[in-house]
N, C-alpha and C. Protein backbone atom coordinates (compact mmCIF):
# COMPACT_ATOMS: atom_id res chain seq x y z
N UNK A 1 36.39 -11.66 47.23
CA UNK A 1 35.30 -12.36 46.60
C UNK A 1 34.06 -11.47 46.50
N UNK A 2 33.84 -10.53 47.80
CA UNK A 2 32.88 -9.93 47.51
C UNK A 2 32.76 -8.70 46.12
N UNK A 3 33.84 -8.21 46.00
CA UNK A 3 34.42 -7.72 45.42
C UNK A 3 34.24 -7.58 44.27
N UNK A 4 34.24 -9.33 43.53
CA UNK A 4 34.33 -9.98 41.81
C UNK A 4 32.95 -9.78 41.89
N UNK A 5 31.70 -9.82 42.79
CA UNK A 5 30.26 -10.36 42.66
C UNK A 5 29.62 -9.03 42.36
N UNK A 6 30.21 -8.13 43.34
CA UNK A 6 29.64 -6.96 42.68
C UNK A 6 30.09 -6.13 41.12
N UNK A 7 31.33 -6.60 41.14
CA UNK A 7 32.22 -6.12 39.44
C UNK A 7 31.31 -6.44 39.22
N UNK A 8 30.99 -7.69 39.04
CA UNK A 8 30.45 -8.76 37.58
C UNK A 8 28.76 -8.19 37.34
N UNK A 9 27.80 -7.90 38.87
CA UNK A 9 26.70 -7.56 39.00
C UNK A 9 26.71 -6.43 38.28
N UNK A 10 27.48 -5.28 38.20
CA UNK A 10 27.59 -3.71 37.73
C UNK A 10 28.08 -3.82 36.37
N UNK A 11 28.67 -4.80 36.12
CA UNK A 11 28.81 -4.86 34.47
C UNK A 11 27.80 -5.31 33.64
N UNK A 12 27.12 -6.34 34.52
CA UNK A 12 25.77 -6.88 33.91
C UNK A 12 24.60 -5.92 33.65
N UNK A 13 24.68 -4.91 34.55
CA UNK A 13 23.71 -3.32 34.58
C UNK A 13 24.35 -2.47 33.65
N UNK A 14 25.37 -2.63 33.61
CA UNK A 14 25.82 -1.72 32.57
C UNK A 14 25.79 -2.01 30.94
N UNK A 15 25.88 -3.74 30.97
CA UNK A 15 25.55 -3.81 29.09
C UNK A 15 24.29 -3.95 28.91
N UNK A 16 23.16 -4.23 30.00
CA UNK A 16 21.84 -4.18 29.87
C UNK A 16 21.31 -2.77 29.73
N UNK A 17 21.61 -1.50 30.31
CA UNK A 17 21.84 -0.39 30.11
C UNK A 17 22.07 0.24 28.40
N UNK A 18 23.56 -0.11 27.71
CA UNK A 18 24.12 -0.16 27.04
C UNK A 18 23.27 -0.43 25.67
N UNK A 19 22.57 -2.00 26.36
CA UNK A 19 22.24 -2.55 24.76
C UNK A 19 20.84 -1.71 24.57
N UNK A 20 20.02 -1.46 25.95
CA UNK A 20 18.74 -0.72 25.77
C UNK A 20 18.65 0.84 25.35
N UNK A 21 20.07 1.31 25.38
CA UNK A 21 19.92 2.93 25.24
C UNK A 21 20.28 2.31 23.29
N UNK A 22 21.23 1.46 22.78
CA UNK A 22 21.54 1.42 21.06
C UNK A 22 19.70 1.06 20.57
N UNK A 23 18.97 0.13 21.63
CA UNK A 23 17.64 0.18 21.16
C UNK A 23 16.65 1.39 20.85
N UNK A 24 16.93 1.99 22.21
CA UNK A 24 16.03 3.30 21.80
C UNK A 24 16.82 4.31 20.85
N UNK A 25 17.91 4.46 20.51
CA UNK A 25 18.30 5.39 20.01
C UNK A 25 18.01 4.74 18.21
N UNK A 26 18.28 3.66 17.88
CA UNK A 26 17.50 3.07 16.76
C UNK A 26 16.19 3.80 16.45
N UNK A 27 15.73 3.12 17.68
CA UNK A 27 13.85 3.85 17.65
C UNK A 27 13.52 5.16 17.49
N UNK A 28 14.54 6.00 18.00
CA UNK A 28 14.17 7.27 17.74
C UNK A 28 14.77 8.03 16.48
N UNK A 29 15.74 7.24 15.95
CA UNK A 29 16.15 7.82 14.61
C UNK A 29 15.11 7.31 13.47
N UNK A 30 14.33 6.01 13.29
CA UNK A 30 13.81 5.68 12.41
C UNK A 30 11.92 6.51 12.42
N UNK A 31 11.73 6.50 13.84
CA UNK A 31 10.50 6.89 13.87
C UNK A 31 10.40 8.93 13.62
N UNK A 32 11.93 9.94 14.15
CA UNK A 32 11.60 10.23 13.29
C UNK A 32 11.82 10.77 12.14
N UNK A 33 12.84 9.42 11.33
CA UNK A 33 12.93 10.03 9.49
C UNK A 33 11.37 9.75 9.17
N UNK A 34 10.70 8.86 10.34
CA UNK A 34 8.90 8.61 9.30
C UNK A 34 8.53 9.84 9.44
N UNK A 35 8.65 10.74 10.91
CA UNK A 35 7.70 12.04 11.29
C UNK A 35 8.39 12.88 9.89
N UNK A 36 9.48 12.80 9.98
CA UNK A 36 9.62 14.03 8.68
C UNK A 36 8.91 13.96 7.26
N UNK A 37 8.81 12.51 6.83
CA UNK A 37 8.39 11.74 5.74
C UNK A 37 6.94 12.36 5.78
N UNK A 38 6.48 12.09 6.91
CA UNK A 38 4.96 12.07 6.92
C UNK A 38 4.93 13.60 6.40
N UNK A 39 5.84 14.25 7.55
CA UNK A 39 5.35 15.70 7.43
C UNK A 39 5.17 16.37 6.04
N UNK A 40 6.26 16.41 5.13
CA UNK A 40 6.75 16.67 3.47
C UNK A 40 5.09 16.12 3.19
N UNK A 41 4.72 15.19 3.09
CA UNK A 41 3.47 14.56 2.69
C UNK A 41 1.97 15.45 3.19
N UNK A 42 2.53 15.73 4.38
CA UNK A 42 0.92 16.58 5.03
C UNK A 42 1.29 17.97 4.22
N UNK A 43 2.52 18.59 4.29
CA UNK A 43 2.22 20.23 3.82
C UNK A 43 2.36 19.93 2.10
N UNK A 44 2.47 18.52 1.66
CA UNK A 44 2.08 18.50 0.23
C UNK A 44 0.62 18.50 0.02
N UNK A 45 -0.26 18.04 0.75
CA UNK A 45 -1.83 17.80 0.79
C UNK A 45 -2.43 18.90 0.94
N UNK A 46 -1.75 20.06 2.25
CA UNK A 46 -2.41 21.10 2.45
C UNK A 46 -2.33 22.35 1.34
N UNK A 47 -1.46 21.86 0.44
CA UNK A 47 -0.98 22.98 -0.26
C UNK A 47 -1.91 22.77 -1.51
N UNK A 48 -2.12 21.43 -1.78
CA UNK A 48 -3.34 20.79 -3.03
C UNK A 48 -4.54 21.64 -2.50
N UNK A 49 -4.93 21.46 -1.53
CA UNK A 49 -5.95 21.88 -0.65
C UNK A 49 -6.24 23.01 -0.72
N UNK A 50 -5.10 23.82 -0.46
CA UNK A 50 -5.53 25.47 -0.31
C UNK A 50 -5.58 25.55 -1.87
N UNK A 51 -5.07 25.26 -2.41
CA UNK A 51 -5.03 25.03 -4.30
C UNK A 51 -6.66 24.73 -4.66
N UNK A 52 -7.01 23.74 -4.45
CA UNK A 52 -8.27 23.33 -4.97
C UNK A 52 -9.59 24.46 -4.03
N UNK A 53 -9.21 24.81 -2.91
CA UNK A 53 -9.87 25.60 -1.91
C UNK A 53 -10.04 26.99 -3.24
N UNK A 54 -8.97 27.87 -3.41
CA UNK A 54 -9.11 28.83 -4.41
C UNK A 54 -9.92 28.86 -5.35
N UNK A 55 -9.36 27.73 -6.87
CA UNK A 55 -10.02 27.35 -7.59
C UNK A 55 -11.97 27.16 -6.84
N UNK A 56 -12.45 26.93 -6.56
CA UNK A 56 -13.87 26.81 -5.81
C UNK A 56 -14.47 27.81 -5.57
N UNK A 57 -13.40 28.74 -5.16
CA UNK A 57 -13.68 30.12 -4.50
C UNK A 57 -13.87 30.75 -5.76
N UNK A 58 -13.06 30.74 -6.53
CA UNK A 58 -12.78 31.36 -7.61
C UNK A 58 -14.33 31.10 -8.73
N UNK A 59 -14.64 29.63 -8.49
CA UNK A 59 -15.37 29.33 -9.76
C UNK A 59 -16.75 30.09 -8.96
N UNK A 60 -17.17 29.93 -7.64
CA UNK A 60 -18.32 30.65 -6.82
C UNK A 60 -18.37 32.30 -7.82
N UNK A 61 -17.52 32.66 -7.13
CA UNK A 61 -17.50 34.22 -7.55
C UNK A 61 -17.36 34.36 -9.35
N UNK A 62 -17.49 33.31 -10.37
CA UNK A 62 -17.63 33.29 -11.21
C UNK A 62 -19.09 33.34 -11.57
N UNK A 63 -19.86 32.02 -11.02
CA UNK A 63 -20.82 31.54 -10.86
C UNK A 63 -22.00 33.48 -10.71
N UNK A 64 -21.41 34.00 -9.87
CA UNK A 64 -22.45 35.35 -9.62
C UNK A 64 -22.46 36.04 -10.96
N UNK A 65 -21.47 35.83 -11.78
CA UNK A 65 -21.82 36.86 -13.03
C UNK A 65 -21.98 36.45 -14.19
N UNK A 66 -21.69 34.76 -14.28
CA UNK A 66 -22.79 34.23 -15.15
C UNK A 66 -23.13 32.68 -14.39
N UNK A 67 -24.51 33.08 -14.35
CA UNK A 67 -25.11 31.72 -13.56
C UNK A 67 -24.85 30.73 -14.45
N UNK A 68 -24.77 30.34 -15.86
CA UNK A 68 -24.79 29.22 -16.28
C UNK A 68 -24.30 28.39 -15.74
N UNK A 69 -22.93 28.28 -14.97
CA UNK A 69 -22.08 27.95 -14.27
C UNK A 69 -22.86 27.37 -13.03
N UNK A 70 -23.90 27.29 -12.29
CA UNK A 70 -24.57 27.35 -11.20
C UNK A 70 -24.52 25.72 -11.15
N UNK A 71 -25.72 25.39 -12.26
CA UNK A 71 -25.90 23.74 -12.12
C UNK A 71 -24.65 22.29 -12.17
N UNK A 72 -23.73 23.25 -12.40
CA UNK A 72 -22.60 22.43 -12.23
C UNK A 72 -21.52 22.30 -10.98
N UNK A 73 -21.84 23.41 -10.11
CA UNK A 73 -21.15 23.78 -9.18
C UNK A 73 -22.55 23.20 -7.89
N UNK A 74 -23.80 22.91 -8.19
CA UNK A 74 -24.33 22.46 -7.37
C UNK A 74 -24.58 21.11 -7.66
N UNK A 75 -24.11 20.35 -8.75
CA UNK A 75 -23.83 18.98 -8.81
C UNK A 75 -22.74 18.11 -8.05
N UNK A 76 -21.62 19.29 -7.50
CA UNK A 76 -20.07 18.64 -7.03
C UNK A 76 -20.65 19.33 -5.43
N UNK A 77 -21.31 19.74 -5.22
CA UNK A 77 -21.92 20.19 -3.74
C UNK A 77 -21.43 21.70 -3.85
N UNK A 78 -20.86 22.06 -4.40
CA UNK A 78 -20.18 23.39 -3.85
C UNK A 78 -21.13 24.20 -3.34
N UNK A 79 -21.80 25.00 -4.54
CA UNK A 79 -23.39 25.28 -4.07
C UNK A 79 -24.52 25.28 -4.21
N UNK A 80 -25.57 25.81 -3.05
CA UNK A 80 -26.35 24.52 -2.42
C UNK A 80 -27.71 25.55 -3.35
N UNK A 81 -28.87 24.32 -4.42
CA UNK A 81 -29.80 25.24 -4.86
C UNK A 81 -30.30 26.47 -4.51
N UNK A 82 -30.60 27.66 -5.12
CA UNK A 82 -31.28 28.47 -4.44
C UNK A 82 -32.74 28.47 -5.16
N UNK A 83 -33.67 28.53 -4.29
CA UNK A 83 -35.20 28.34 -4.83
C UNK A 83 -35.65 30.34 -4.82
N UNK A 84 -36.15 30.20 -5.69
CA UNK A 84 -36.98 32.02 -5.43
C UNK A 84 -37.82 32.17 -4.53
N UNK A 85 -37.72 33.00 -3.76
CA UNK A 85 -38.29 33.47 -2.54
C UNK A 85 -39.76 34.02 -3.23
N UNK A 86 -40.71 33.55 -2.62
CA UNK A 86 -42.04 34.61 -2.67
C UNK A 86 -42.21 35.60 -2.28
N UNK A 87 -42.28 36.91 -2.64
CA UNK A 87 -42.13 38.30 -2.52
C UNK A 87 -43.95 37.94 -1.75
N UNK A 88 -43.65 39.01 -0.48
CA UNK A 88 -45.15 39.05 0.02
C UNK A 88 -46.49 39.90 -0.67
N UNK A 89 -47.10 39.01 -1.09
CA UNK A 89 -48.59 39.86 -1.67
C UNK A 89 -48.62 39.24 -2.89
N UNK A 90 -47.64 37.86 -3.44
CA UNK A 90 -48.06 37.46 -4.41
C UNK A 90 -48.07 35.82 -4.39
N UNK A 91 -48.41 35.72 -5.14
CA UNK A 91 -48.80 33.56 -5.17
C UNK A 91 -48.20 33.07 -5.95
């Protein structure tokens, strides 16, 4: 008798065991097809990024050899007015 109480106790640990490892292993396959999902998505953003980063760079160093370009590039913030400096000894 003692015997059946412990079977029955060790089987009860064992499908409680059982059903909690098919839980986590669920959990860890779905959470991460999201991490991969996400990821494809972040090095799609960073790549816009370094993309639009260039272009900026690009239009700056435009901007130095013909200013016309200036007031439009300091409307989107890029860059920031420059005022003329007063040379010393004059008003």
């Amino acid at each position: 008798m003692k015997n059946n109480t412990i079977t029955t106790v060790l089987n009860g640990v064992l499908a409680v065991s059982l059903l909690l490892s098919v839980i986590f292993c669920l959990q860890f396959i779905f959470l991460s097809r999201e991490a991969r999902s996400i990821s494809g998505q972040v090095n799609g953003i960073n790549a816009f990024r370094a993309s639009v980063q260039a272009l900026v760079n690009d239009c700056v160093a435009y901007a130095e050899k013909n200013p016309a370009i200036s007031p439009i590039l300091e409307s989107v913030g890029v860059k920031t007015k420059t005022t003329p400096t007063k040379q010393p000894g004059t008003r």
